[in-house]
N, C-alpha and C. Protein backbone atom coordinates (compact mmCIF):
# COMPACT_ATOMS: atom_id res chain seq x y z
N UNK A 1 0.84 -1.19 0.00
CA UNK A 1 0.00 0.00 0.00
C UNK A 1 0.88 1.25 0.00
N UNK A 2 0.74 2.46 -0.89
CA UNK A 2 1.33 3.57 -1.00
C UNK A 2 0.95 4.56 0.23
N UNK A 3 2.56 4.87 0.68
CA UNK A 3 2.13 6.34 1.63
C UNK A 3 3.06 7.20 1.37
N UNK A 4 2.69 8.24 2.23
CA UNK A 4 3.45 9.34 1.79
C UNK A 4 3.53 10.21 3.41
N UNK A 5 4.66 11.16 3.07
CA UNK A 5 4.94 12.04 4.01
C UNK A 5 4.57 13.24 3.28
N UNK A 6 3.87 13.97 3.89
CA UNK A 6 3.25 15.70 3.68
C UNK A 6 3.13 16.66 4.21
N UNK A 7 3.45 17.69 3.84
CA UNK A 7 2.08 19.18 4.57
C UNK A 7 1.81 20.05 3.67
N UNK A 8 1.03 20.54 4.12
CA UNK A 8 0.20 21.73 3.79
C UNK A 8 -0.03 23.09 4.16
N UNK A 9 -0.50 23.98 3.53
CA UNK A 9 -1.07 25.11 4.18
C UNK A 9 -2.57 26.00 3.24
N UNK A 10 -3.34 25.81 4.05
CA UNK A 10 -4.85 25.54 3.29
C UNK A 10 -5.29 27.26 3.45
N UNK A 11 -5.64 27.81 2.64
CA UNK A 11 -6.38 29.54 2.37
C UNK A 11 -7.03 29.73 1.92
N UNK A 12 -7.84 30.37 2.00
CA UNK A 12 -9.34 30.64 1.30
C UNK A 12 -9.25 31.41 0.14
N UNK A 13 -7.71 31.99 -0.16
CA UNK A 13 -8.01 32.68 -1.98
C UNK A 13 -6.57 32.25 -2.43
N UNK A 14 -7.27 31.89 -3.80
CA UNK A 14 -5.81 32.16 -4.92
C UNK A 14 -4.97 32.63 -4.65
N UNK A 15 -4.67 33.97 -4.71
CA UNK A 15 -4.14 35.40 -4.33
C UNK A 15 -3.25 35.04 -3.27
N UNK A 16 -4.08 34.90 -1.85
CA UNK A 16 -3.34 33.96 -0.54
C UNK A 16 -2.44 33.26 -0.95
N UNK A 17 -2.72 32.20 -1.00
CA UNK A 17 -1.77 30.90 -1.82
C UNK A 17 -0.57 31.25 -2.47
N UNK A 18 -0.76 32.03 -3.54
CA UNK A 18 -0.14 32.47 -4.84
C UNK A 18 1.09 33.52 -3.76
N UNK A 19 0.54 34.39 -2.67
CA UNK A 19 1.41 35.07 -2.30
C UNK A 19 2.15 34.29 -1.13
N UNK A 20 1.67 33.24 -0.29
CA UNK A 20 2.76 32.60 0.75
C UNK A 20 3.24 31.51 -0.28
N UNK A 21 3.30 31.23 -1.36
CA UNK A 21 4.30 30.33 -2.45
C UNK A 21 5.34 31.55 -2.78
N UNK A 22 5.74 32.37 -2.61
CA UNK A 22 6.33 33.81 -3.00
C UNK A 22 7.28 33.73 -1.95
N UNK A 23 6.38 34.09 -1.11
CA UNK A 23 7.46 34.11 0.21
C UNK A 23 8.00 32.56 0.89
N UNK A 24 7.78 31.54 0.38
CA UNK A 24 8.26 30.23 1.02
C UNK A 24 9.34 30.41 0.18
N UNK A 25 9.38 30.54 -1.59
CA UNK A 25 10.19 30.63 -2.33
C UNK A 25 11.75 31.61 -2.23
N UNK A 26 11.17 32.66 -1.51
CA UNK A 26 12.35 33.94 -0.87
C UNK A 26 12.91 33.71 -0.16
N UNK A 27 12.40 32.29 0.77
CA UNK A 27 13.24 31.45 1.88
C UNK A 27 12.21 31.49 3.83
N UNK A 28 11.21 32.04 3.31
CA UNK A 28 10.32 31.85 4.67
C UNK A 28 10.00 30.35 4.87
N UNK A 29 10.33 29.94 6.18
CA UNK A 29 9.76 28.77 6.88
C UNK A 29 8.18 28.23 5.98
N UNK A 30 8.51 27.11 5.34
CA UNK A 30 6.78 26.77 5.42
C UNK A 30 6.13 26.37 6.78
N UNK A 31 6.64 25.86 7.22
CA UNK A 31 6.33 25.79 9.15
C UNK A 31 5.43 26.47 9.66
N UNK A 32 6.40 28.32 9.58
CA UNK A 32 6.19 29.24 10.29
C UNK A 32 5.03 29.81 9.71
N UNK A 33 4.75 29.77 8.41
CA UNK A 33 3.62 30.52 7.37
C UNK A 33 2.59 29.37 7.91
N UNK A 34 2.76 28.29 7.66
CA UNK A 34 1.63 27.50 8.30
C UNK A 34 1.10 27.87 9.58
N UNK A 35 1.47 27.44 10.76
CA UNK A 35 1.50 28.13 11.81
C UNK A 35 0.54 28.99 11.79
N UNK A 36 0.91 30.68 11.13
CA UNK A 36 0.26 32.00 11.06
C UNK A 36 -0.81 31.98 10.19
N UNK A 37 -0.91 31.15 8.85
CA UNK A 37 -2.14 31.45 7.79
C UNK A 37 -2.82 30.45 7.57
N UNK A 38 -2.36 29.21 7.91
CA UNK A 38 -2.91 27.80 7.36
C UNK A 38 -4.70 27.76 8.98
N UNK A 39 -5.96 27.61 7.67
CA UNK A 39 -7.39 27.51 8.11
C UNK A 39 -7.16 25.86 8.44
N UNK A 40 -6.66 25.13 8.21
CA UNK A 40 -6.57 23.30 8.79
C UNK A 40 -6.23 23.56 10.42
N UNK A 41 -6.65 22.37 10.65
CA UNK A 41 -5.95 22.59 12.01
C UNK A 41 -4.79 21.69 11.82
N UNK A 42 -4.20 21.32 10.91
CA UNK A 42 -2.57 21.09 10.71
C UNK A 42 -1.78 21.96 10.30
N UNK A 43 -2.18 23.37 11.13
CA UNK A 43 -1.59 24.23 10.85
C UNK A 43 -0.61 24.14 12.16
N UNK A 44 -1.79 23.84 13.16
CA UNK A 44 -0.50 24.26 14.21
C UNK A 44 0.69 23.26 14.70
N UNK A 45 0.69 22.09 13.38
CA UNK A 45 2.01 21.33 13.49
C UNK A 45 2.75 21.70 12.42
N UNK A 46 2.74 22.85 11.81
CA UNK A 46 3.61 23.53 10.65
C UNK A 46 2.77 23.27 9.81
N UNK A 47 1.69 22.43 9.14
CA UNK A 47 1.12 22.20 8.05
C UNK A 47 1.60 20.56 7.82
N UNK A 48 1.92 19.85 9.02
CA UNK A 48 2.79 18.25 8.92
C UNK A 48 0.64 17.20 8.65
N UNK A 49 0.83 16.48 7.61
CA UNK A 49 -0.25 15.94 7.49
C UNK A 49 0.52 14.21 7.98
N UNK A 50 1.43 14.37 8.33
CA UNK A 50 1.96 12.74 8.98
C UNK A 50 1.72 11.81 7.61
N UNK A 51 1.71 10.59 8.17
CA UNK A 51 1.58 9.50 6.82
C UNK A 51 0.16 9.40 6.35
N UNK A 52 0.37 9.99 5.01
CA UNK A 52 -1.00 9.77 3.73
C UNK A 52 -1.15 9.03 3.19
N UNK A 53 -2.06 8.04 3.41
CA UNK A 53 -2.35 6.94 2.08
C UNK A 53 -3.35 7.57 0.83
N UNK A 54 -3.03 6.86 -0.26
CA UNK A 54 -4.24 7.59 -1.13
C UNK A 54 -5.82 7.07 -0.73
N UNK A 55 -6.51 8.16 -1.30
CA UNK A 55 -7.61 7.84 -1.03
C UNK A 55 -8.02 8.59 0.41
N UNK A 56 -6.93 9.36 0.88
CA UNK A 56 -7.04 9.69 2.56
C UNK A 56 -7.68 11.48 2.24
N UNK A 57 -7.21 12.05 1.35
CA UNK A 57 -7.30 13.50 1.07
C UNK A 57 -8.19 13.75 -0.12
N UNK A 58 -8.86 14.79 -0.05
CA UNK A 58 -9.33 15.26 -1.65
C UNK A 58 -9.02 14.99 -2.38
N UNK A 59 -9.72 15.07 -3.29
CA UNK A 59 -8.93 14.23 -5.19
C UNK A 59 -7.83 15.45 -5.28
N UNK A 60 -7.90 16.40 -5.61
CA UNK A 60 -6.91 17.39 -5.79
C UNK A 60 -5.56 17.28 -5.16
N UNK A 61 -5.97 16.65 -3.76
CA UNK A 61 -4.76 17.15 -3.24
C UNK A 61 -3.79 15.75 -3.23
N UNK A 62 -4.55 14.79 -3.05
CA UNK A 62 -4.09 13.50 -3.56
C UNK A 62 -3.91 13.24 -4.57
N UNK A 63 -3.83 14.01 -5.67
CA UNK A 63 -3.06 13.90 -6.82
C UNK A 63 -1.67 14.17 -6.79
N UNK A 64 -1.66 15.37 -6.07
CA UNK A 64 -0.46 16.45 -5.94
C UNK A 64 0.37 15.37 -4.82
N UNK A 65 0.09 14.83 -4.04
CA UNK A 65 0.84 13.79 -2.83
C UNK A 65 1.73 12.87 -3.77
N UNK A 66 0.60 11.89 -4.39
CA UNK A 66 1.05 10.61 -4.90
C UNK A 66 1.86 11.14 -6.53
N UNK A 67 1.50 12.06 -7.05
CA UNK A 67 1.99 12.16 -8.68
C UNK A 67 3.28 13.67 -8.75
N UNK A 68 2.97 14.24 -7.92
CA UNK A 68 4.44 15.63 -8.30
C UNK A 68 5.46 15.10 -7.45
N UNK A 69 6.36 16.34 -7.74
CA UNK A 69 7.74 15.88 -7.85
C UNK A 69 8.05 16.54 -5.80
N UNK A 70 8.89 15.37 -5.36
CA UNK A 70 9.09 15.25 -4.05
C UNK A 70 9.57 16.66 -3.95
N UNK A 71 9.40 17.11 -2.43
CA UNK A 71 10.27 18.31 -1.87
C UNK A 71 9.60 19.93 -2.47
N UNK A 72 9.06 19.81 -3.50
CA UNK A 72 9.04 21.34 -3.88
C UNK A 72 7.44 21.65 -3.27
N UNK A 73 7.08 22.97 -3.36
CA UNK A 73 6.08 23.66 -3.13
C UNK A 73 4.96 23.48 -4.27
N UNK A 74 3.89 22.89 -3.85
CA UNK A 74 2.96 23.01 -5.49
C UNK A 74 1.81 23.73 -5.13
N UNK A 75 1.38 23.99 -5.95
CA UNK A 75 -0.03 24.63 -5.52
C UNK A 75 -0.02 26.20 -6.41
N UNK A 76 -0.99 26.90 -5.97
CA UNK A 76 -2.17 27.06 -5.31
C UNK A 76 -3.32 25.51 -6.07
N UNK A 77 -3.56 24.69 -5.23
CA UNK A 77 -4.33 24.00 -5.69
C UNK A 77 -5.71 23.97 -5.03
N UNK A 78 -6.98 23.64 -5.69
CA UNK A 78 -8.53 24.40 -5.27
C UNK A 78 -8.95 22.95 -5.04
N UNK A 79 -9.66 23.34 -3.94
CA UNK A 79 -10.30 22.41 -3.54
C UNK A 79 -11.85 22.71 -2.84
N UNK A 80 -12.93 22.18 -2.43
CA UNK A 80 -14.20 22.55 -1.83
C UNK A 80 -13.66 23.29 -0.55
N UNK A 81 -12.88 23.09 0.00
CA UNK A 81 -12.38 23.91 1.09
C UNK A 81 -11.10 25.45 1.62
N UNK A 82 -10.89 25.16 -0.26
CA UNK A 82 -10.03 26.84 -0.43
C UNK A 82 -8.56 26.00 -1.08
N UNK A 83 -7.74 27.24 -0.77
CA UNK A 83 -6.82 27.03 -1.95
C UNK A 83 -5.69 26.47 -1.20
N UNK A 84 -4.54 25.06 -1.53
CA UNK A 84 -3.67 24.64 -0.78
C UNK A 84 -2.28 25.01 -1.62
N UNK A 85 -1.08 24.83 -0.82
CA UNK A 85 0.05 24.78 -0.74
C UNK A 85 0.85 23.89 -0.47
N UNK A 86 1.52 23.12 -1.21
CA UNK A 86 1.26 21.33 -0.53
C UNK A 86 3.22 20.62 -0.84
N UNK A 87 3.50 20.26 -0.04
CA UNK A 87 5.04 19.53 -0.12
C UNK A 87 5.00 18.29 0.12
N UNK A 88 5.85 17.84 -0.66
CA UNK A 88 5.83 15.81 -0.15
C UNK A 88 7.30 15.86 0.07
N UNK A 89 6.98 15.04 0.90
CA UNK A 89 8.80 14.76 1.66
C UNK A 89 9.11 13.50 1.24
N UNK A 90 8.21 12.43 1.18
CA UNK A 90 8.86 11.23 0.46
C UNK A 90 7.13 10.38 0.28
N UNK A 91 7.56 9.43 -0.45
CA UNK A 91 6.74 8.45 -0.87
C UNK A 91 7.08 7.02 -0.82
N UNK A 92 6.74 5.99 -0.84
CA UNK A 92 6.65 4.60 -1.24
C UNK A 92 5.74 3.75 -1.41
C-alpha cells in the first residue's frame, strides 16, 4: 500500500496561496507561514499531514501527494475547502 509524508497550508483565496508560495520561495519557513495562515488545524504542526495513504485526502490534493515531484512547493491547488500549498517529503 502507498504512503506518503506531507504538509500543507490551506487559504481561502488564490491570491493567498499564490502570495505565501512567493514568500516560502524567498526562503520563509513553510512551518512558520503554516502556523500563522494555514485555516486546517494542521496548521498548528507547521502544516505536517503525517503519513497519507491515497484515497485519505481530496482528489486534488491526492493527486499532488502521490503524482508531483518530491520536496518542492505546489499549488495554489482548489479544492471545496479553499486554496492549498502542498510539499511531499517522500513516498513509497
Amino acid at each position: 500500500m502507498a504512503k506518503a509524508m506531507a504538509r500543507h497550508i490551506l487559504v481561502k483565496t488564490e491570491a493567498e496561496a499564490a502570495g505565501l508560495k512567493k514568500r516560502i520561495a524567498a526562503g520563509e519557513a513553510f512551518d512558520v507561514l503554516a502556523r500563522k495562515h494555514s485555516t486546517c488545524p494542521s496548521g498548528k504542526k507547521g502544516g505536517d499531514l503525517g503519513e497519507v495513504r491515497p484515497g485519505q485526502m481530496v482528489r486534488a490534493i491526492d493527486q499532488v501527494i502521490f503524482k508531483k515531484a518530491l520536496r518542492e512547493v505546489h499549488g495554489p491547488v482548489k479544492s471545496q475547502f479553499g486554496y492549498h500549498l502542498v510539499q511531499v517529503f517522500f513516498r513509497d
